[in-house]
N, C-alpha and C. Protein backbone atom coordinates (compact mmCIF):
# COMPACT_ATOMS: atom_id res chain seq x y z
N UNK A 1 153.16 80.06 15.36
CA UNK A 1 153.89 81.28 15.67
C UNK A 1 152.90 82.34 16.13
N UNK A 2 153.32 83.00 17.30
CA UNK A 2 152.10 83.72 18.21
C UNK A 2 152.70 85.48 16.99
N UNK A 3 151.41 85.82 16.83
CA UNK A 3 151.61 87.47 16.26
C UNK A 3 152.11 88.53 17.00
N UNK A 4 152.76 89.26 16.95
CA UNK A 4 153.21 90.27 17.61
C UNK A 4 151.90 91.14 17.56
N UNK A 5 151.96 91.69 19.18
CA UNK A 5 150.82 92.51 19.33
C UNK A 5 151.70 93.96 19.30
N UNK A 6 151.01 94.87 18.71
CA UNK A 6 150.82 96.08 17.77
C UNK A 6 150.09 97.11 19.36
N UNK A 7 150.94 98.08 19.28
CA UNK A 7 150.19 99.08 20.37
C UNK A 7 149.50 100.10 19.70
N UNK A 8 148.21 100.24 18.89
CA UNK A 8 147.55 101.14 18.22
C UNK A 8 147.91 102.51 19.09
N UNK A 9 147.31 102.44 20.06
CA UNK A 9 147.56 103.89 20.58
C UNK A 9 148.90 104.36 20.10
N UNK A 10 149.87 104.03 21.34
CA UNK A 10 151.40 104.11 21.28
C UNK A 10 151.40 105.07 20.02
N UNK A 11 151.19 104.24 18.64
CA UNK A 11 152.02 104.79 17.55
C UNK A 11 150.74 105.63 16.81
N UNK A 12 149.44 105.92 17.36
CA UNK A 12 148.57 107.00 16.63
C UNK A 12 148.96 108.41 16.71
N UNK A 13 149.89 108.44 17.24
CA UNK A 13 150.42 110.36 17.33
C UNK A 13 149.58 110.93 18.15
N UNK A 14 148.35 110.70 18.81
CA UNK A 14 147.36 111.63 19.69
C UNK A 14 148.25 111.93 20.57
N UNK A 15 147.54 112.76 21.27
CA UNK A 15 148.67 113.61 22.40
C UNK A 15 147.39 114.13 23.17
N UNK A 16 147.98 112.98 24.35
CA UNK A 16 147.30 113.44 25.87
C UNK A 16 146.79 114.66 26.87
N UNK A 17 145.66 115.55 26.98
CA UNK A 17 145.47 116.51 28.01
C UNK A 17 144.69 116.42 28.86
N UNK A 18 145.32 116.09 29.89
CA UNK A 18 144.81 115.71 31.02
C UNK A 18 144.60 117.10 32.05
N UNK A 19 143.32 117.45 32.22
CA UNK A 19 142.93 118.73 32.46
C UNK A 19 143.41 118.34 34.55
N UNK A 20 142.95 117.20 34.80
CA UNK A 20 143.21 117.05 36.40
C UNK A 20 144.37 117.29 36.51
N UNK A 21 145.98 117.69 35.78
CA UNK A 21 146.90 117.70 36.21
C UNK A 21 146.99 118.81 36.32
N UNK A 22 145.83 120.03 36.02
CA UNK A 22 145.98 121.60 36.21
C UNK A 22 144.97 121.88 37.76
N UNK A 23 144.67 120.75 38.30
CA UNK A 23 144.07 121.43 39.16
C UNK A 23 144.89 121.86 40.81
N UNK A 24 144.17 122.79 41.27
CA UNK A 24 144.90 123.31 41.81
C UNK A 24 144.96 122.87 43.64
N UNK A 25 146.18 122.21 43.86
CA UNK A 25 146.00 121.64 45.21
C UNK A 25 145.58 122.42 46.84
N UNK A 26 145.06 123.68 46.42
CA UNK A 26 145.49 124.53 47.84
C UNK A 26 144.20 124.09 48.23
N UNK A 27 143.71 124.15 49.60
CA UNK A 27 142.60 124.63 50.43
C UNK A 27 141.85 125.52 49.90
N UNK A 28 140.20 125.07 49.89
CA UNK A 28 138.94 125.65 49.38
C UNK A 28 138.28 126.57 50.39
N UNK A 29 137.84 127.60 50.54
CA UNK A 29 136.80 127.96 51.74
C UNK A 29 136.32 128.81 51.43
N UNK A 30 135.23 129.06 51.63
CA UNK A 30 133.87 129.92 51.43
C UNK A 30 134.13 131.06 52.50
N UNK A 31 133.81 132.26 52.11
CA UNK A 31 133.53 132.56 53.15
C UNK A 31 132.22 133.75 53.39
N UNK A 32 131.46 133.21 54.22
CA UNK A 32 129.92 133.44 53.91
C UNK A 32 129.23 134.90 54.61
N UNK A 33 129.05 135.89 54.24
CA UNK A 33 128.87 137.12 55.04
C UNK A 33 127.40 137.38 55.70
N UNK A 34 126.92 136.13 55.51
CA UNK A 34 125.74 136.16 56.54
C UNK A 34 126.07 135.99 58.27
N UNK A 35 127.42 135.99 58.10
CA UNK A 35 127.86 135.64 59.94
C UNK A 35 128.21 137.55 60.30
N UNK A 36 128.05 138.38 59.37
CA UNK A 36 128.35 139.72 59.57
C UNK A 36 127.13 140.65 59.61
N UNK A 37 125.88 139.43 59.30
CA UNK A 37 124.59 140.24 59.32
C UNK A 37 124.02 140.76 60.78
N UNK A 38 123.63 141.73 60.55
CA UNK A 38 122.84 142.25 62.04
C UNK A 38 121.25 141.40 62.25
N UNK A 39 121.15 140.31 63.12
CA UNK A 39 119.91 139.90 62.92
C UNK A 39 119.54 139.11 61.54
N UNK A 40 120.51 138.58 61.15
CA UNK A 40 120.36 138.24 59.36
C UNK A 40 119.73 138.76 58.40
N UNK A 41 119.82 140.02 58.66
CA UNK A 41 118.77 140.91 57.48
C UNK A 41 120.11 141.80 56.91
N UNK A 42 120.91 142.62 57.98
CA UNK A 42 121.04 144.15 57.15
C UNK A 42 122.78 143.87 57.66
N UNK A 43 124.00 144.34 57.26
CA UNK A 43 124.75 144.94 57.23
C UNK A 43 125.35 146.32 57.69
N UNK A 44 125.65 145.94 58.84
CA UNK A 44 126.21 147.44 59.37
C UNK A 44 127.38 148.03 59.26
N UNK A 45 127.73 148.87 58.58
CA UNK A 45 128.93 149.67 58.15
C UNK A 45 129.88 149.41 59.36
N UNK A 46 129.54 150.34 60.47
CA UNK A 46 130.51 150.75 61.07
C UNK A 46 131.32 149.11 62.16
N UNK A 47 129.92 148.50 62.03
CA UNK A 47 130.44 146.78 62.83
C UNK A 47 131.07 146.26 61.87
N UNK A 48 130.89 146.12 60.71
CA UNK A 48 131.72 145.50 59.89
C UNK A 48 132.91 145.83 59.42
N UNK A 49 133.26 147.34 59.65
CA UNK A 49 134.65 147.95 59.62
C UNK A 49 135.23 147.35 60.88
N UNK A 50 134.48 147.50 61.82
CA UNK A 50 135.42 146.90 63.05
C UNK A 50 135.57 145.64 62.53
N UNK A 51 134.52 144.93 62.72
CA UNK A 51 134.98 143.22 62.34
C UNK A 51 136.50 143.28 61.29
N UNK A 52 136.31 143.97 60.42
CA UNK A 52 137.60 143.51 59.46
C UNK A 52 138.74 144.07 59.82
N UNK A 53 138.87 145.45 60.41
CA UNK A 53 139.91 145.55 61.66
C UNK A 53 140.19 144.56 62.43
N UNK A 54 139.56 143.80 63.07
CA UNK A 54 139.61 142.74 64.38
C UNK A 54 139.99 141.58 64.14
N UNK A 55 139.78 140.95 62.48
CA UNK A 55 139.46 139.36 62.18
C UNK A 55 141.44 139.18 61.96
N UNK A 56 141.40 137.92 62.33
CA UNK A 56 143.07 137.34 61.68
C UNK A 56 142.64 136.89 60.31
N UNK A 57 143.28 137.93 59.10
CA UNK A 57 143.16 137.11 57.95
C UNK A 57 144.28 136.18 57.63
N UNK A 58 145.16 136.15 58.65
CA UNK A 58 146.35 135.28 58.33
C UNK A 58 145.48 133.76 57.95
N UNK A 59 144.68 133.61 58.82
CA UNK A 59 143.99 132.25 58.19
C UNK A 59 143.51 131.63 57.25
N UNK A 60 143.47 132.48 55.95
CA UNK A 60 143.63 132.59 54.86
C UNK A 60 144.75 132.44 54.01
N UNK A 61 145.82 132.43 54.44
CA UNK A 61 146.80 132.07 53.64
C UNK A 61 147.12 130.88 52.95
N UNK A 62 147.70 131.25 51.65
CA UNK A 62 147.40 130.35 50.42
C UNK A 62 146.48 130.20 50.27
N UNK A 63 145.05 130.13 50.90
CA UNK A 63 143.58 129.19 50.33
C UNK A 63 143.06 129.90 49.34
N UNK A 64 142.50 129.22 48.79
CA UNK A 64 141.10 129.88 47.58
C UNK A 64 140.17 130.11 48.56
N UNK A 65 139.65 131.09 48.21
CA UNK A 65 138.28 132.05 49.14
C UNK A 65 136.77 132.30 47.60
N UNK A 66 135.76 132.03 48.34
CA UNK A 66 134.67 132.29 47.54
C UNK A 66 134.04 133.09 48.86
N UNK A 67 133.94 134.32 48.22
CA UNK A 67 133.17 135.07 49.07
C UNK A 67 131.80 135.31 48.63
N UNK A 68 130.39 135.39 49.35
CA UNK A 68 129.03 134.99 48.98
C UNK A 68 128.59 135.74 50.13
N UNK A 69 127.48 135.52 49.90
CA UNK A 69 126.40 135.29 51.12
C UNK A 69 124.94 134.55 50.74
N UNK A 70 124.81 133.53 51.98
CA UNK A 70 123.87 133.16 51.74
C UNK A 70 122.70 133.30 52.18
N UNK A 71 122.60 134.36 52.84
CA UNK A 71 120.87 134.96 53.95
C UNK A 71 120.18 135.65 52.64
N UNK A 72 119.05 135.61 52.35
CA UNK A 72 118.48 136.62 51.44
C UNK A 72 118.31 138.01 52.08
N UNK A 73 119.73 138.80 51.97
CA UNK A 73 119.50 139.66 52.77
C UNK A 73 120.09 140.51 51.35
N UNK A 74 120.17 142.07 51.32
CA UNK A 74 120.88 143.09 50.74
C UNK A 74 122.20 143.57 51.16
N UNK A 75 123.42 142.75 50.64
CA UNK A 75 124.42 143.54 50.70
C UNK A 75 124.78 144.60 50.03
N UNK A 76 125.61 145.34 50.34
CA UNK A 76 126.26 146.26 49.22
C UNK A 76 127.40 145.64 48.81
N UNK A 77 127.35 146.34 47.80
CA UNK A 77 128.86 145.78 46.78
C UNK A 77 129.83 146.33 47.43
N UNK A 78 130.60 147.18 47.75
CA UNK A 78 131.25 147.80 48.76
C UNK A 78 131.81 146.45 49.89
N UNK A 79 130.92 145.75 50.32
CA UNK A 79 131.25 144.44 51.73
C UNK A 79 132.37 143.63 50.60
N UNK A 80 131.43 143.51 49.75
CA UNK A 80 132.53 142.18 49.02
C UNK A 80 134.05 142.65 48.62
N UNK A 81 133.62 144.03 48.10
CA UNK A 81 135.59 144.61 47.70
C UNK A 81 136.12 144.85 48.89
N UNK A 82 135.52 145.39 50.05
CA UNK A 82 136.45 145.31 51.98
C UNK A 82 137.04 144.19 51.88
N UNK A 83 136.54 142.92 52.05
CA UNK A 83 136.30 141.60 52.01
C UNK A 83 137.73 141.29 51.15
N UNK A 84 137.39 141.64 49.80
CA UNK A 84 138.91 141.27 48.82
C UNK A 84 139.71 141.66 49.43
N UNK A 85 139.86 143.23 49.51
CA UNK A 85 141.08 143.85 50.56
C UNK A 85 141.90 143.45 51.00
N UNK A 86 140.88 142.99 52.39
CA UNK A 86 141.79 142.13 53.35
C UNK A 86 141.99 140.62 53.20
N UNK A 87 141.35 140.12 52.29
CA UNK A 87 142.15 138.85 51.98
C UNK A 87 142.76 138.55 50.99
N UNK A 88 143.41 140.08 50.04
CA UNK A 88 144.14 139.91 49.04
C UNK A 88 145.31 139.45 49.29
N UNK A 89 145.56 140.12 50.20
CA UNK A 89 147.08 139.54 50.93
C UNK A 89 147.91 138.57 51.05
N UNK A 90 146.75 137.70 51.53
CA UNK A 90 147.13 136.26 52.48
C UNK A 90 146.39 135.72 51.41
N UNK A 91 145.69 135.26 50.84
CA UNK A 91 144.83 134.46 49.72
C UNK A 91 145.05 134.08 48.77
N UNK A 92 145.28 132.97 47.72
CA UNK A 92 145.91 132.59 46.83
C UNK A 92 145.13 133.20 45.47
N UNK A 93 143.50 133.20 45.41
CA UNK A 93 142.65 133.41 44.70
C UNK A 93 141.67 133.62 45.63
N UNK A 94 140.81 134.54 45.11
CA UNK A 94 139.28 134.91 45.56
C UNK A 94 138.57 135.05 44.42
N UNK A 95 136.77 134.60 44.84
CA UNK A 95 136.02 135.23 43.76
C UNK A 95 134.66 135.06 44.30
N UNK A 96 133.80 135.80 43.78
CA UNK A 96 132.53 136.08 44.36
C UNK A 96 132.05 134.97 43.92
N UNK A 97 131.19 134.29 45.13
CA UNK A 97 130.45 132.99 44.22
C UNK A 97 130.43 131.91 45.19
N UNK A 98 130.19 130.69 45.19
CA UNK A 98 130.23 129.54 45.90
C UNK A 98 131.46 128.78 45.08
N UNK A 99 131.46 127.27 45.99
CA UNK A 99 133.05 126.59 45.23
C UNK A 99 133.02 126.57 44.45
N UNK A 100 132.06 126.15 43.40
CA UNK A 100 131.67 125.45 42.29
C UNK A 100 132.63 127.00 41.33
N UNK A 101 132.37 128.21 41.89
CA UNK A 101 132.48 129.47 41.28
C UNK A 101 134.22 129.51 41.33
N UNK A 102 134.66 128.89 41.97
CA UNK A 102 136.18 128.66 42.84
C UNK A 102 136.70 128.29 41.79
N UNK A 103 136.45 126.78 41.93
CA UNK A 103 136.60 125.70 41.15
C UNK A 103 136.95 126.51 39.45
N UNK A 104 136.02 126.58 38.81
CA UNK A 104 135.91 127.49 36.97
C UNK A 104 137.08 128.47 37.32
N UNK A 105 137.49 129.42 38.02
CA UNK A 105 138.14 130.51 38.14
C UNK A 105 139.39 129.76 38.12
N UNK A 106 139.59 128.88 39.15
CA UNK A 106 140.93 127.82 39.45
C UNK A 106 141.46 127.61 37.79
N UNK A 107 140.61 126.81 37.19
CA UNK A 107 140.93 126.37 36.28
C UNK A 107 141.07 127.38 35.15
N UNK A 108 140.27 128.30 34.80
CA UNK A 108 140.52 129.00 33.74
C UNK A 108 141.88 129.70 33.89
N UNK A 109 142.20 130.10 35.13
CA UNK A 109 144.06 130.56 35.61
C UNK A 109 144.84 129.74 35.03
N UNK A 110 145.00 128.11 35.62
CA UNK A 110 145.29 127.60 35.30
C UNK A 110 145.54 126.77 33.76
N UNK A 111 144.47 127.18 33.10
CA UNK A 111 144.52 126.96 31.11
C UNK A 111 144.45 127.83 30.74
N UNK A 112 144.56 129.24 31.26
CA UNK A 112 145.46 130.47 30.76
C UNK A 112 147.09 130.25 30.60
N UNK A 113 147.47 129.21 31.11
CA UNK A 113 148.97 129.57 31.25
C UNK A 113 149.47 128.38 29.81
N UNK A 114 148.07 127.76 29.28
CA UNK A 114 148.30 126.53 28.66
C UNK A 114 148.80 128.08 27.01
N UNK A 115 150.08 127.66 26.84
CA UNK A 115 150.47 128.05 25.24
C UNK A 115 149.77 126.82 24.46
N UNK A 116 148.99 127.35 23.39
CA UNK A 116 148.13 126.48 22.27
C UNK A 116 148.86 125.96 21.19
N UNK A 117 150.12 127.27 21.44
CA UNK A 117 151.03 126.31 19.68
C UNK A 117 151.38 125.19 20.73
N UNK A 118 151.47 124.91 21.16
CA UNK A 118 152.25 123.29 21.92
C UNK A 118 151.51 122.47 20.86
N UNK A 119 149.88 122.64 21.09
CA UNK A 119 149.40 121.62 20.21
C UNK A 119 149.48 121.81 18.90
N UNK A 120 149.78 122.66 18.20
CA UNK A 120 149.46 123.01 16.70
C UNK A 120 149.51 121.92 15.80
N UNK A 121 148.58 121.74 15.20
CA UNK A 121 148.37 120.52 14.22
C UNK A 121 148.72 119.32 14.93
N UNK A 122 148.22 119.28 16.31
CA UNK A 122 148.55 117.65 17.32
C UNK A 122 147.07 116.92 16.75
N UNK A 123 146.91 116.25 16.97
CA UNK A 123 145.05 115.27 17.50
C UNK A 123 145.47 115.48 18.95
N UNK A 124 144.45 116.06 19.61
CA UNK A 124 144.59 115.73 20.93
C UNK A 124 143.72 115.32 21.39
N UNK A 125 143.44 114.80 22.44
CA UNK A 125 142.89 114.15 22.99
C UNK A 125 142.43 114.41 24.69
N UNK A 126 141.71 115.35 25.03
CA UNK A 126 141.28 115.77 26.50
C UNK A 126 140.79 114.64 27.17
N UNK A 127 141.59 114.04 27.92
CA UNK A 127 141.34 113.03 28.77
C UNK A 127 139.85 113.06 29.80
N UNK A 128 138.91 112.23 29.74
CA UNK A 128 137.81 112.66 30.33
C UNK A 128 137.46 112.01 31.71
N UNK A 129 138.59 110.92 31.89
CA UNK A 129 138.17 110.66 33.41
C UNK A 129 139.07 111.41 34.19
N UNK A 130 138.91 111.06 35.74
CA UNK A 130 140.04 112.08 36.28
C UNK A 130 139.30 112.07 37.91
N UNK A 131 140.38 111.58 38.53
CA UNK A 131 140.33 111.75 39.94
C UNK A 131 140.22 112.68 41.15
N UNK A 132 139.88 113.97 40.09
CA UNK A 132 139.25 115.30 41.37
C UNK A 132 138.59 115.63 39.96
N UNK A 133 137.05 116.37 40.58
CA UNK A 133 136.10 116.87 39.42
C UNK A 133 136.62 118.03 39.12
N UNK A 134 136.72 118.04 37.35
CA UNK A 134 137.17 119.00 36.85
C UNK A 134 135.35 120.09 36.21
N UNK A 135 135.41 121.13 36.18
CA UNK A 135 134.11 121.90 36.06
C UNK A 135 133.78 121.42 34.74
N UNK A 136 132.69 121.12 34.18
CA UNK A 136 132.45 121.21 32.82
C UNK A 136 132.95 122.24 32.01
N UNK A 137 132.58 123.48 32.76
CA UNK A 137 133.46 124.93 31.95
C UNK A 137 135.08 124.95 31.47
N UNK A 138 135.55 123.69 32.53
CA UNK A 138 136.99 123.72 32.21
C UNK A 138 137.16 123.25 30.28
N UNK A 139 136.38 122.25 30.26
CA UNK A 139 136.57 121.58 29.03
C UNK A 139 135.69 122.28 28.15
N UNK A 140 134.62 123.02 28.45
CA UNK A 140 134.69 124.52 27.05
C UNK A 140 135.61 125.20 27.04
N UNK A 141 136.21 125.37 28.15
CA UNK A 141 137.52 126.64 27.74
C UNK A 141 139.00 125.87 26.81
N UNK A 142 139.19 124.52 27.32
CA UNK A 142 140.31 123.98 26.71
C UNK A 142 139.94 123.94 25.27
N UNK A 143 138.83 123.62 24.83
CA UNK A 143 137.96 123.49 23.52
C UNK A 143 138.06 124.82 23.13
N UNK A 144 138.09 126.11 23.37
CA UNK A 144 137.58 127.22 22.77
C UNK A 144 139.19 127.44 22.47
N UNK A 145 140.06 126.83 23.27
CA UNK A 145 141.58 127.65 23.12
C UNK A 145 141.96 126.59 22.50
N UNK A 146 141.95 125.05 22.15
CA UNK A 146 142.50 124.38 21.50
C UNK A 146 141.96 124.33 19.81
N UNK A 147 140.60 124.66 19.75
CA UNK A 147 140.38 124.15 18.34
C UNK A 147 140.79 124.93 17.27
N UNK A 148 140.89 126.26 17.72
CA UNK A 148 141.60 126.96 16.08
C UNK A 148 143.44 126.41 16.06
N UNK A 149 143.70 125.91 16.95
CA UNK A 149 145.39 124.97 16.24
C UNK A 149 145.64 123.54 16.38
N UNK A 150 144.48 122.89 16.76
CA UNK A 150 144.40 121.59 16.86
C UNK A 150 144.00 121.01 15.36
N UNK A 151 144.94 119.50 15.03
CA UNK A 151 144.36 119.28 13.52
C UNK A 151 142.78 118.47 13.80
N UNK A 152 143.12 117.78 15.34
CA UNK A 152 141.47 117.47 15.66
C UNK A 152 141.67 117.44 17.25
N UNK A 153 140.82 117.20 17.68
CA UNK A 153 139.95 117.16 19.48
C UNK A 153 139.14 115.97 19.29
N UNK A 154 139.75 115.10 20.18
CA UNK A 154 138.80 113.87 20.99
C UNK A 154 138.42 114.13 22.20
N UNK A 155 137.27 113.35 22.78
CA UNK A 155 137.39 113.24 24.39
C UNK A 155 137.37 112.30 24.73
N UNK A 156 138.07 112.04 25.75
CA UNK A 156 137.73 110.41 26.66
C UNK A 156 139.58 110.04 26.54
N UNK A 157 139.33 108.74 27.04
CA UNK A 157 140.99 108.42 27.02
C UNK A 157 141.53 107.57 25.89
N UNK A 158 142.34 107.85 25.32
CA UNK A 158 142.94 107.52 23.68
C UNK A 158 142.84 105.97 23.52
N UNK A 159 142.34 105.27 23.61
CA UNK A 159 141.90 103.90 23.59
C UNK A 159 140.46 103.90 23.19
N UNK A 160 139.55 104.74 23.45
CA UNK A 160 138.20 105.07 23.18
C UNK A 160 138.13 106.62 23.34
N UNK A 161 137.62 106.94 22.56
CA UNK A 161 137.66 108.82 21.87
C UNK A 161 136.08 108.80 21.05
N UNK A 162 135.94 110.29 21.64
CA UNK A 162 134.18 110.19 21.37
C UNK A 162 135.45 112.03 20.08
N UNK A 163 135.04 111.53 19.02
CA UNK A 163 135.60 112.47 18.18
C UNK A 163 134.84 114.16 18.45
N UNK A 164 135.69 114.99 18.20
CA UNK A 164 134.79 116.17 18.45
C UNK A 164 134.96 117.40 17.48
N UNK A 165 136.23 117.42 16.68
CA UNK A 165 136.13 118.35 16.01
C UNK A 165 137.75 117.79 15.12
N UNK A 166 137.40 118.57 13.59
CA UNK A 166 138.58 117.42 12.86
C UNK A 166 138.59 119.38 11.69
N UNK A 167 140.01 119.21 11.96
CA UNK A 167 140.35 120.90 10.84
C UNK A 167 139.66 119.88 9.46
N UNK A 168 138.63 121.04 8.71
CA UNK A 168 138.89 120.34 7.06
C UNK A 168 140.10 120.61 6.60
N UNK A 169 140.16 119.76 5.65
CA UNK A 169 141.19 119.52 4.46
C UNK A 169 141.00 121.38 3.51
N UNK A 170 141.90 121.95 3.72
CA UNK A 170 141.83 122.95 2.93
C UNK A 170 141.97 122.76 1.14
């Protein structure tokens, strides 16, 4: 007589968070203010008022924008808030920085919206593989907002769990 096979997972109560299902599908783009430099050194007020008069920011719509520059040149802080301005509009998210800077901002929006009692006294389990890279920062922030109501935190996928934090027994 063959044994009935037993689904350990199935019936361990962990409860799945899969951080790739918060990421966010829109269009990424940089947009780099060394193409506004005079000679790649300096920033000119009055060309760069024109330029942002002149530019279609419609092309921006919906995308995530990381606004930067990459010339070792001196901007003023002033370029980057023009810059927000006009692509507050049309832009889904902006933030000073490269993607990578995109990316953390994406996600922390996105596990802002996560309510924590969902898990209260769950085991959960933050799923650690995942088919678009999630930031490392994402999974300190799910960690910083899950562990004061979680009864514990694993990582990895509930078949193999690298344990990470377990409430004591009061």
């Amino acid at each position: 007589m063959e044994a009935e096979i037993v689904n350990r997972v199935a019936n361990s109560g962990l409860v799945t968070l899969d951080l790739e299902d918060y990421y966010h599908p829109g269009d990424r783009v940089v947009y780099d203010l060394k193409d506004n430099l005079f000679m790649g050194l300096i920033l000119k007020e009055k060309d760069f008022r024109a330029f942002l008069k002149e530019h279609d920011w419609s092309q921006y719509t919906g995308k995530n924008v990381a606004i930067t520059c990459t010339e070792d040149a001196i901007v003023p802080t002033w370029a980057y808030m023009l810059l927000t301005i006009q692509l507050q509009p049309y832009a889904n998210t902006i933030v000073f920085g490269n993607l990578a800077d995109l990316e953390e901002k994406l996600y922390f929006d996105a596990i802002a919206q996560i309510n924590p009692e969902e898990y209260r006294d769950a085991r959960v389990v933050v799923k650690g593989c995942s088919k678009v890279p999630v930031p490392t920062a994402a999974y300190v922030e799910i960690t910083r907002l899950l562990r004061p109501v979680a009864q514990s935190l694993l990582f990895g996928e509930p078949c193999s769990t690298v344990p990470l934090y377990k409430r004591p027994k009061a």
